[in-house]
Protein backbone atom coordinates (compact mmCIF):
# COMPACT_ATOMS: atom_id res chain seq x y z
CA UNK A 1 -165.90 -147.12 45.26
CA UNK A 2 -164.08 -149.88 44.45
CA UNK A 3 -164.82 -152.29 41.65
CA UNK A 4 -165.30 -156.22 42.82
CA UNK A 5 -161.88 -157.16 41.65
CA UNK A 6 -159.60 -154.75 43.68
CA UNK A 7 -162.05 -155.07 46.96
CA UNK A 8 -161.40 -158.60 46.90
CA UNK A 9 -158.13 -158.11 46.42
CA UNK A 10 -157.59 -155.35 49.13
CA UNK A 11 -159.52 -158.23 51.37
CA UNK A 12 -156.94 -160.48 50.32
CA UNK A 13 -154.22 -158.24 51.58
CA UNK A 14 -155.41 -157.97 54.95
CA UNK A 15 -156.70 -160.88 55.80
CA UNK A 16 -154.04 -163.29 53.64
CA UNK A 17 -151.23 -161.67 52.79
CA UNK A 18 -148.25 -162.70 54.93
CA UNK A 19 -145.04 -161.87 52.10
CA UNK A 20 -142.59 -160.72 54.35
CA UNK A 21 -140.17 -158.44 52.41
CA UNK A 22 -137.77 -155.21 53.94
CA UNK A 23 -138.76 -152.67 51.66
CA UNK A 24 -142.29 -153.25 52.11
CA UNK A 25 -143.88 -149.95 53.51
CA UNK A 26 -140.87 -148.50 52.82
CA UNK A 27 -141.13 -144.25 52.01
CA UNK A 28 -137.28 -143.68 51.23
CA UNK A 29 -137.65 -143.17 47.48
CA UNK A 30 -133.78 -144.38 47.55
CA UNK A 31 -134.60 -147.91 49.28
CA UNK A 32 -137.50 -148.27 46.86
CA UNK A 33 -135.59 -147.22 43.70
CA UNK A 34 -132.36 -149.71 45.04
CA UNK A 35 -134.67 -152.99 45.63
CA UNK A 36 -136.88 -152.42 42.42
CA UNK A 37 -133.31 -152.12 40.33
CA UNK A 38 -131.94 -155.37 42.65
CA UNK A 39 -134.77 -157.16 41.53
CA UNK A 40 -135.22 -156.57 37.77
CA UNK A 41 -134.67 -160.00 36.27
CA UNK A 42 -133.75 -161.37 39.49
CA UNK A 43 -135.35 -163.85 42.06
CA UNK A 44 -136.58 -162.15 45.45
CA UNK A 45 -134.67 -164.59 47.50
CA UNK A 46 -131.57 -163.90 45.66
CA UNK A 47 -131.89 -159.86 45.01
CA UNK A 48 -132.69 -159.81 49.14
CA UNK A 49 -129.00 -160.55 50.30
CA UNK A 50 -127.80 -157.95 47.69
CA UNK A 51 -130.43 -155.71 48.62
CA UNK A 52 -129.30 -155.59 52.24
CA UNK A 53 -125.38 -155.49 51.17
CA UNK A 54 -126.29 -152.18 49.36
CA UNK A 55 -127.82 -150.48 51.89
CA UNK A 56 -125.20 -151.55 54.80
CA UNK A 57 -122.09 -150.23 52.56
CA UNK A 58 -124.45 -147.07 50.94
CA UNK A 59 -126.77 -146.57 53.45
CA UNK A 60 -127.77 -142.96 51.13
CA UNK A 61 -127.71 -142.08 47.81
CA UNK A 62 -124.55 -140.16 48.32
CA UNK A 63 -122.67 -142.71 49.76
CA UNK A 64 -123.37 -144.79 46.55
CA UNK A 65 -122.35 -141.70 44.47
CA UNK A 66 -119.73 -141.16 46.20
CA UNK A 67 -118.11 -144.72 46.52
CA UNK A 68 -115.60 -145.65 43.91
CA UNK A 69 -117.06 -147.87 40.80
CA UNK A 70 -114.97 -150.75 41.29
CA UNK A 71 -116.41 -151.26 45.42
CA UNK A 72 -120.13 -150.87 43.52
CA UNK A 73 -119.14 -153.42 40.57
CA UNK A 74 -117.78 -155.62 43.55
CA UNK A 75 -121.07 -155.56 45.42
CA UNK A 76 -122.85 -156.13 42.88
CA UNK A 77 -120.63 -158.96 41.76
CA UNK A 78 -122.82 -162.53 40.64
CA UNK A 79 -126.44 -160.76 40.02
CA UNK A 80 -126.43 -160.04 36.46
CA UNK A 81 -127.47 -157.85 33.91
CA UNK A 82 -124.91 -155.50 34.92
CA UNK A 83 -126.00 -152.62 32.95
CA UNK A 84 -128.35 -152.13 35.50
CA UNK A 85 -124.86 -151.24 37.97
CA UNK A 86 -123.97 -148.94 35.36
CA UNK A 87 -127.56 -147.09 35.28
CA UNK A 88 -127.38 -147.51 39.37
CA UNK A 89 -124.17 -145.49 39.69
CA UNK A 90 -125.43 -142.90 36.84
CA UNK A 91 -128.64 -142.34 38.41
CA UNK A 92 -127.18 -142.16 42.13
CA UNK A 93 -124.59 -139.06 40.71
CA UNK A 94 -127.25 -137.56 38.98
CA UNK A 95 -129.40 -137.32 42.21
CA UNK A 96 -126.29 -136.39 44.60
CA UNK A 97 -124.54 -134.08 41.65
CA UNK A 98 -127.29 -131.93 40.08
CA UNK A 99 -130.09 -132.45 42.54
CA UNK A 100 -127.94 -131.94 45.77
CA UNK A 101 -128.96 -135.44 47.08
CA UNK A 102 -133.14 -134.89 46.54
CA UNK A 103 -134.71 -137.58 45.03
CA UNK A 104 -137.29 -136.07 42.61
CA UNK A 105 -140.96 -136.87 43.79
CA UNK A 106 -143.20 -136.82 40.45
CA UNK A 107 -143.56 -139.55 38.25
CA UNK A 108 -142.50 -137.82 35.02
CA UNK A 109 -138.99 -136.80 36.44
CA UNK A 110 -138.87 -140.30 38.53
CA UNK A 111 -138.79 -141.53 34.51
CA UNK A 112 -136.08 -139.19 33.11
CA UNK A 113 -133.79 -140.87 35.34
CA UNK A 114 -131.51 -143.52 33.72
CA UNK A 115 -132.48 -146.84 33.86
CA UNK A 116 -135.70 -146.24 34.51
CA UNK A 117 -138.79 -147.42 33.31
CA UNK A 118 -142.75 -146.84 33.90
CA UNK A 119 -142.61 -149.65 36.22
CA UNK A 120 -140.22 -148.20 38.41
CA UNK A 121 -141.59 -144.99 38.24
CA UNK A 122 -144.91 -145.55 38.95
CA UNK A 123 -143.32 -147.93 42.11
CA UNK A 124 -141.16 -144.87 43.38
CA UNK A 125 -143.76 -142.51 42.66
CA UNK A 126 -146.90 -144.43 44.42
CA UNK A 127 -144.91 -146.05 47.27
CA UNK A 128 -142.47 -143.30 48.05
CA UNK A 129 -145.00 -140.21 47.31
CA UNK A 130 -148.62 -142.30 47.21
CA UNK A 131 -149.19 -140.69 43.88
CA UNK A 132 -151.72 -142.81 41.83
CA UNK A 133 -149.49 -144.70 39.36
CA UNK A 134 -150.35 -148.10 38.89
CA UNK A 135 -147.47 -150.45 37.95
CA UNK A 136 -147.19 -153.12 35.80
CA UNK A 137 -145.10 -156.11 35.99
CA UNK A 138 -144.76 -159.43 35.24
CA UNK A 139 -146.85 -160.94 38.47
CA UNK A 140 -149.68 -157.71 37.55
CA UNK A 141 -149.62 -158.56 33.80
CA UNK A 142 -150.32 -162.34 35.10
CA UNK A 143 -152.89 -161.32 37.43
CA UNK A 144 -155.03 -159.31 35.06
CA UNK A 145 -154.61 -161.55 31.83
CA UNK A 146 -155.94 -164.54 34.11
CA UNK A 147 -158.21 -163.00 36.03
CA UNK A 148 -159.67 -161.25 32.72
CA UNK A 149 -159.08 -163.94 29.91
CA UNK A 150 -157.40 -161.69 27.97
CA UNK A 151 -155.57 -163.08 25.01
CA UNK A 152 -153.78 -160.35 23.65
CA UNK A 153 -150.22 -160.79 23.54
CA UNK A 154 -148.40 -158.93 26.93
CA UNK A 155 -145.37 -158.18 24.73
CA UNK A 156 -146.76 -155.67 21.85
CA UNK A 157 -147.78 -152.53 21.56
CA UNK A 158 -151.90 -153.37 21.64
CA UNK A 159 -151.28 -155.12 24.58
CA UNK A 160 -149.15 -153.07 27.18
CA UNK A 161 -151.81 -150.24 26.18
CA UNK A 162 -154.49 -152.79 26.86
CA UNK A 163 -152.87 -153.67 29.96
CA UNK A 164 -151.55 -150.06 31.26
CA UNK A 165 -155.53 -148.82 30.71
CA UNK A 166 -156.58 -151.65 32.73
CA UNK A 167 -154.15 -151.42 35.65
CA UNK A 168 -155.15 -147.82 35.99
CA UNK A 169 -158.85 -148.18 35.76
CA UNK A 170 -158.51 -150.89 38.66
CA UNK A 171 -156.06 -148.51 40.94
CA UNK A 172 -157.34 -148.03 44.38
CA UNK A 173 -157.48 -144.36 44.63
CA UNK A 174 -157.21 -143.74 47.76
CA UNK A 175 -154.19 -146.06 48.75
CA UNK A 176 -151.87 -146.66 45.43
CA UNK A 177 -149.15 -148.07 47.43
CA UNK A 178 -151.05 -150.32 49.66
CA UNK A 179 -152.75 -152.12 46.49
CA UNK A 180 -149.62 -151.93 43.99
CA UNK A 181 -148.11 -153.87 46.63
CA UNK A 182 -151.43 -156.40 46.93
CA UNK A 183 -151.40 -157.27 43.61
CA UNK A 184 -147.86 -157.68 43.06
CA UNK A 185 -147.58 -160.24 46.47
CA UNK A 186 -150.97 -161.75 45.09
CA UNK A 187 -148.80 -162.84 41.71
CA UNK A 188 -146.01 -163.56 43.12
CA UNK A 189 -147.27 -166.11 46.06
CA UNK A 190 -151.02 -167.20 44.50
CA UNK A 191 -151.29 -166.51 40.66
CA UNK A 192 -148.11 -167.54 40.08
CA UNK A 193 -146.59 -168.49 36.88
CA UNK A 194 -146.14 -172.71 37.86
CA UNK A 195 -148.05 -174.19 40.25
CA UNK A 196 -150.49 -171.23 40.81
CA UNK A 197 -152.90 -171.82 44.65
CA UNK A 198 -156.47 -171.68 42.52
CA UNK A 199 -158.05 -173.83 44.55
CA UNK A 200 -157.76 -171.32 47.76
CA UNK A 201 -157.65 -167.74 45.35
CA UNK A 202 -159.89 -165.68 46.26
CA UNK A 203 -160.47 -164.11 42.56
CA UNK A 204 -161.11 -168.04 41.16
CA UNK A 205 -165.20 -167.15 40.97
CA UNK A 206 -164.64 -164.48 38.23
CA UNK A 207 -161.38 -165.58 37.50
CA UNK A 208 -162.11 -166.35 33.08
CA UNK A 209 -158.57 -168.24 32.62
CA UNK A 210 -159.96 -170.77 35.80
CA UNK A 211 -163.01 -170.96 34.39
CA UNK A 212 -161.63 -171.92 30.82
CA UNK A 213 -159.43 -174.51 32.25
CA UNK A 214 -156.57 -172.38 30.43
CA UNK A 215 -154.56 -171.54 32.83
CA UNK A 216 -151.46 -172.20 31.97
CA UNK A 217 -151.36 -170.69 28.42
CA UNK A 218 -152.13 -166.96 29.48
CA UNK A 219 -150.77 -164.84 29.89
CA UNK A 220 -149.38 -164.59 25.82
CA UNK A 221 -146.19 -163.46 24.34
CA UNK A 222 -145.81 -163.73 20.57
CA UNK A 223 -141.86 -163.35 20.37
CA UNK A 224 -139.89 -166.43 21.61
CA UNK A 225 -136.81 -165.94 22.59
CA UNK A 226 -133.79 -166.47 20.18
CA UNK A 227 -131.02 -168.16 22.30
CA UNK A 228 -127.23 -167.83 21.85
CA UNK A 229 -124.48 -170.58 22.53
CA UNK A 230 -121.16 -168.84 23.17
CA UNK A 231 -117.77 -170.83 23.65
CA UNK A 232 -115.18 -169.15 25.98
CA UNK A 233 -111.54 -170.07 26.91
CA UNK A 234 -109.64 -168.30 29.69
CA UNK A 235 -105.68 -168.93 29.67
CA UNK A 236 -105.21 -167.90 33.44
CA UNK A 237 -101.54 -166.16 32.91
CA UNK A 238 -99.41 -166.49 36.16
CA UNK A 239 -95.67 -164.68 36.72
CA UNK A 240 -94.24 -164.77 39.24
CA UNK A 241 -97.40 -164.89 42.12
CA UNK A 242 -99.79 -162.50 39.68
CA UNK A 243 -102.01 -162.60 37.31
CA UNK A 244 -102.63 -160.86 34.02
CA UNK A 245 -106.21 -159.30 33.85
CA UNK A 246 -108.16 -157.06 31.82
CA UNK A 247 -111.51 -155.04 32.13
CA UNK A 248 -114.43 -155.86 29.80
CA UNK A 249 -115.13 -152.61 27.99
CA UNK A 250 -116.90 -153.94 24.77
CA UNK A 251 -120.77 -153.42 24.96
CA UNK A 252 -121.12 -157.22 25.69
CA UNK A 253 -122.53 -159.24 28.86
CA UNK A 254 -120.28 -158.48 31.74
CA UNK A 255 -119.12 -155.08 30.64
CA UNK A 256 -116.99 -153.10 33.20
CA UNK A 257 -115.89 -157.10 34.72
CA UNK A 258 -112.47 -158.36 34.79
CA UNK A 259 -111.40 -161.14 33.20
CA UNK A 260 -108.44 -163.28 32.40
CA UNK A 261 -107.32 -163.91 28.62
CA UNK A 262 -109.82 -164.72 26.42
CA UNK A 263 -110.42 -166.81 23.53
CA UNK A 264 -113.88 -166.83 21.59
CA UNK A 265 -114.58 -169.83 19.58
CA UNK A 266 -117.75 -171.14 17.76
CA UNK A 267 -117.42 -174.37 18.98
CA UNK A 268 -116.36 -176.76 21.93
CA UNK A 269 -112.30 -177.13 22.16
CA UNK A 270 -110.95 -180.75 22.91
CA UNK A 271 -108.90 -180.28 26.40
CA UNK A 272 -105.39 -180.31 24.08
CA UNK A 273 -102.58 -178.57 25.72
CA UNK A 274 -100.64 -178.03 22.45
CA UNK A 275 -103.78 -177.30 20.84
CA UNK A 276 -104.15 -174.60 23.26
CA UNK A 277 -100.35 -173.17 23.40
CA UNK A 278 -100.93 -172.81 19.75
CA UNK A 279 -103.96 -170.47 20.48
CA UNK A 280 -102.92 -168.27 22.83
CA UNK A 281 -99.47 -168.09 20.95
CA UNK A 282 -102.30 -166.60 18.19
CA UNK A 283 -103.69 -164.55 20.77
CA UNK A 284 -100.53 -163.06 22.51
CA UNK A 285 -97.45 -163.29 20.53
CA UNK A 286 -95.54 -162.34 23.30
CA UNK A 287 -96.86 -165.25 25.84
CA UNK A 288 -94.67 -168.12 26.21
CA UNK A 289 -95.05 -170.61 28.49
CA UNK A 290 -96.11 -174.25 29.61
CA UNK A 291 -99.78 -175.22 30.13
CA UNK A 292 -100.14 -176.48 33.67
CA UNK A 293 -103.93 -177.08 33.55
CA UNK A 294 -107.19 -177.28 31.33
CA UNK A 295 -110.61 -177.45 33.04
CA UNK A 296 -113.68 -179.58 32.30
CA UNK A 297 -116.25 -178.01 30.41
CA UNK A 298 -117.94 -175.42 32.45
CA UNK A 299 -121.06 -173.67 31.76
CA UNK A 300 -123.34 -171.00 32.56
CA UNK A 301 -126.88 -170.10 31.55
CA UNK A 302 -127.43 -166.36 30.80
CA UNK A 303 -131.43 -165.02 30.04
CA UNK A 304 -130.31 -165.48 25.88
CA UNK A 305 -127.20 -166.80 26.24
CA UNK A 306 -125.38 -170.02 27.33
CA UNK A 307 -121.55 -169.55 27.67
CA UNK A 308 -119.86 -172.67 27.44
CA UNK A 309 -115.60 -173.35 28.09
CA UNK A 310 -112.62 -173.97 29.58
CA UNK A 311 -110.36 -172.51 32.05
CA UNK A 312 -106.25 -173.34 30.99
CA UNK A 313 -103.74 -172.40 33.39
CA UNK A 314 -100.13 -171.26 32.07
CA UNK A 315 -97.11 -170.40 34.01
CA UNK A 316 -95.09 -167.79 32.09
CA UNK A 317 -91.35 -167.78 31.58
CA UNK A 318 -91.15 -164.35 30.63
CA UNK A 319 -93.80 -161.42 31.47
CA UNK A 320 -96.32 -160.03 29.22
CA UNK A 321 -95.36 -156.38 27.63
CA UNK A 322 -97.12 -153.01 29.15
CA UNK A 323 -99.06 -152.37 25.74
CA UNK A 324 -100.69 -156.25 25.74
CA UNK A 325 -104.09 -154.79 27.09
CA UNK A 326 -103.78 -156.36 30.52
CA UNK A 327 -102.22 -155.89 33.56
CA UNK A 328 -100.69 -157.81 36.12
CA UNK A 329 -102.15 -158.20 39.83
CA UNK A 330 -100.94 -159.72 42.31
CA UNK A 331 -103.13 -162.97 43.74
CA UNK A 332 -104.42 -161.08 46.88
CA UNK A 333 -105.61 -158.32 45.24
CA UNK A 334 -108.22 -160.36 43.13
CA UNK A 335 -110.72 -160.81 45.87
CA UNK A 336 -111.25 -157.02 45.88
CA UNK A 337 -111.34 -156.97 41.65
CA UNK A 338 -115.32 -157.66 39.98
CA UNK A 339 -115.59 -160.75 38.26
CA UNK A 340 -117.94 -162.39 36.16
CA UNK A 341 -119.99 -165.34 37.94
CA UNK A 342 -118.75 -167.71 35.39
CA UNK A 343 -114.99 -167.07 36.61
CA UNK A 344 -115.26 -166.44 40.65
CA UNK A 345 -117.54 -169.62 40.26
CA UNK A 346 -114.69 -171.55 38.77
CA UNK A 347 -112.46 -169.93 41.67
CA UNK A 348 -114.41 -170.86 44.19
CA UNK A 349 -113.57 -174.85 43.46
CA UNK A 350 -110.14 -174.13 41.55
CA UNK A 351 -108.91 -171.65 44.19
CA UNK A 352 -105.33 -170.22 42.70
């Protein structure tokens, strides 16, 4: 039988639950694996467009093995994190490739896969196969530190055994996917993380972190996170109608991207043209030309990072050589090249 805590919460689900979401009683361990990768990190009402574009171009695993990386990069183009594109395309040619297309249905091989974790496992596993894997995310880690009072940090050791031991005593047997699904809606549209709806939860009578009137300090983490301030300048390089570019291969944020030209600095750059002929004529020995524009200061906030810079525009008077690293492309090819958000969102005011 159920303990008090999950029948209240299966209750909840029936009677109160109304989060609308595609994938939900989904079996196609390929949908489930595609919206659990679109959404690590990301917001549900962004990772739902993406979602959607995904399966309408790769509508199977194969097609997504099959398709060439630079159409995946481009899909996938403005959501982030893009190692998880990388882990997406491994994991989609390791299923088509070696397991002729068959997604593997236990959650031990679900976790061999590349870029996957034991909370995407134990989703594939208990939505796709009903296996009883409970997962554990941030709305369950929420739900079960409130609910429970417990103190113990969510990000060490102590506490995602604390937490995994819990989450599985709590399981509902006979219907993992129907309550993985309950108490990850439950965290995500009443326990949530600001603002949470205590006053109509249905948990609030046992709930320890309502009673305690500490709310808003569980659940714990004991690392804060270190944030980076990065300075970037990107001399946009035209001859005659293209563009020089070059991939990002460095294992950096926006590996595998395109970009234009870029300059690193520790610091903010005054908008100097000379100032700025002078660097790239550091950068590119080879690049000579006039300085036609300099951007304001744009910015973008990353999870750890904030990238700060300018975009300079420079007509060339004579074309860069073959071995400079980047190539030239003419200007309407770019809409079909991957670019960083921080660039196309430049574009999409500065058009070329």
């Amino acid at each position: 039988m159920p303990n008090d805590f999950t029948k209240l919460l299966l209750e909840w689900n029936r009677s109160g639950n109304t989060r609308q979401m595609p994938w939900k009683g989904e079996k196609d361990p390929y949908k489930i694996w595609l919206s659990e990768v679109v959404l690590q990190q990301t917001r549900v009402e962004q990772g739902l467009a993406y979602y959607e574009k995904f399966i309408e171009r790769f509508p199977t695993i194969t097609d997504l093995a099959m398709a060439p990386d630079e159409l995946v990069f481009k899909t996938w183009e403005g959501l982030g994190y893009y190692s998880r594109c990388r882990n997406l395309l491994a994991t989609a040619r390791t299923i088509a490739f070696e397991k002729s297309g068959v997604f593997p249905d236990s959650y031990e091989d679900i976790l061999k896969l590349k870029g996957v974790g034991p909370y995407t496992a134990a989703a594939i596993a208990s939505f796709a196969f009903g296996q009883p894997q409970a997962v554990l995310d941030g709305n369950v880690f929420r739900v079960l530190s409130r609910y429970f009072g417990i103190c113990t940090p969510i990000d060490t050791p102590e506490g995602k055994k604390l937490f995994s031991q819990l989450a599985k005593a709590l399981l509902y047997q006979d219907d993992p996917a129907v309550y993985n699904q309950a108490i990850m809606d439950f965290g995500a549209v009443v326990c949530k993380p600001q603002q949470p709806a205590c006053e109509t939860c249905i948990l609030r009578g046992d709930c320890q972190a309502f009673q305690l009137g500490c709310i808003d300090r569980i659940p714990v983490k004991s690392r804060s996170i270190l944030r980076r301030n990065r300075f970037f300048y990107y001399f946009i390089l035209s001859w005659k109608g293209g563009y020089y570019i070059r991939q990002r291969k460095e294992s950096d944020i926006w590996q595998n991207l395109h970009e234009w030209v870029l300059l690193e600095r520790s610091e903010i750059l005054e908008a100097d043209a000379a100032g700025f002929k002078k660097e790239l004529k550091i950068l590119l020995d080879t690049a000579v030309g006039e300085v036609r524009e300099i951007s304001v200061v744009q910015k973008q906030q990353l999870t750890h990072q904030t990238i700060s810079g300018r975009f300079i525009r420079v007509e060339l008077q004579t074309p860069l050589p073959e071995n400079s690293g980047y190539r030239l492309v003419r200007r309407e090819e770019l809409s079909a090249i991957a670019f960083p958000r921080y660039i196309t969102r430049y574009l999409e005011t500065h058009p070329l």
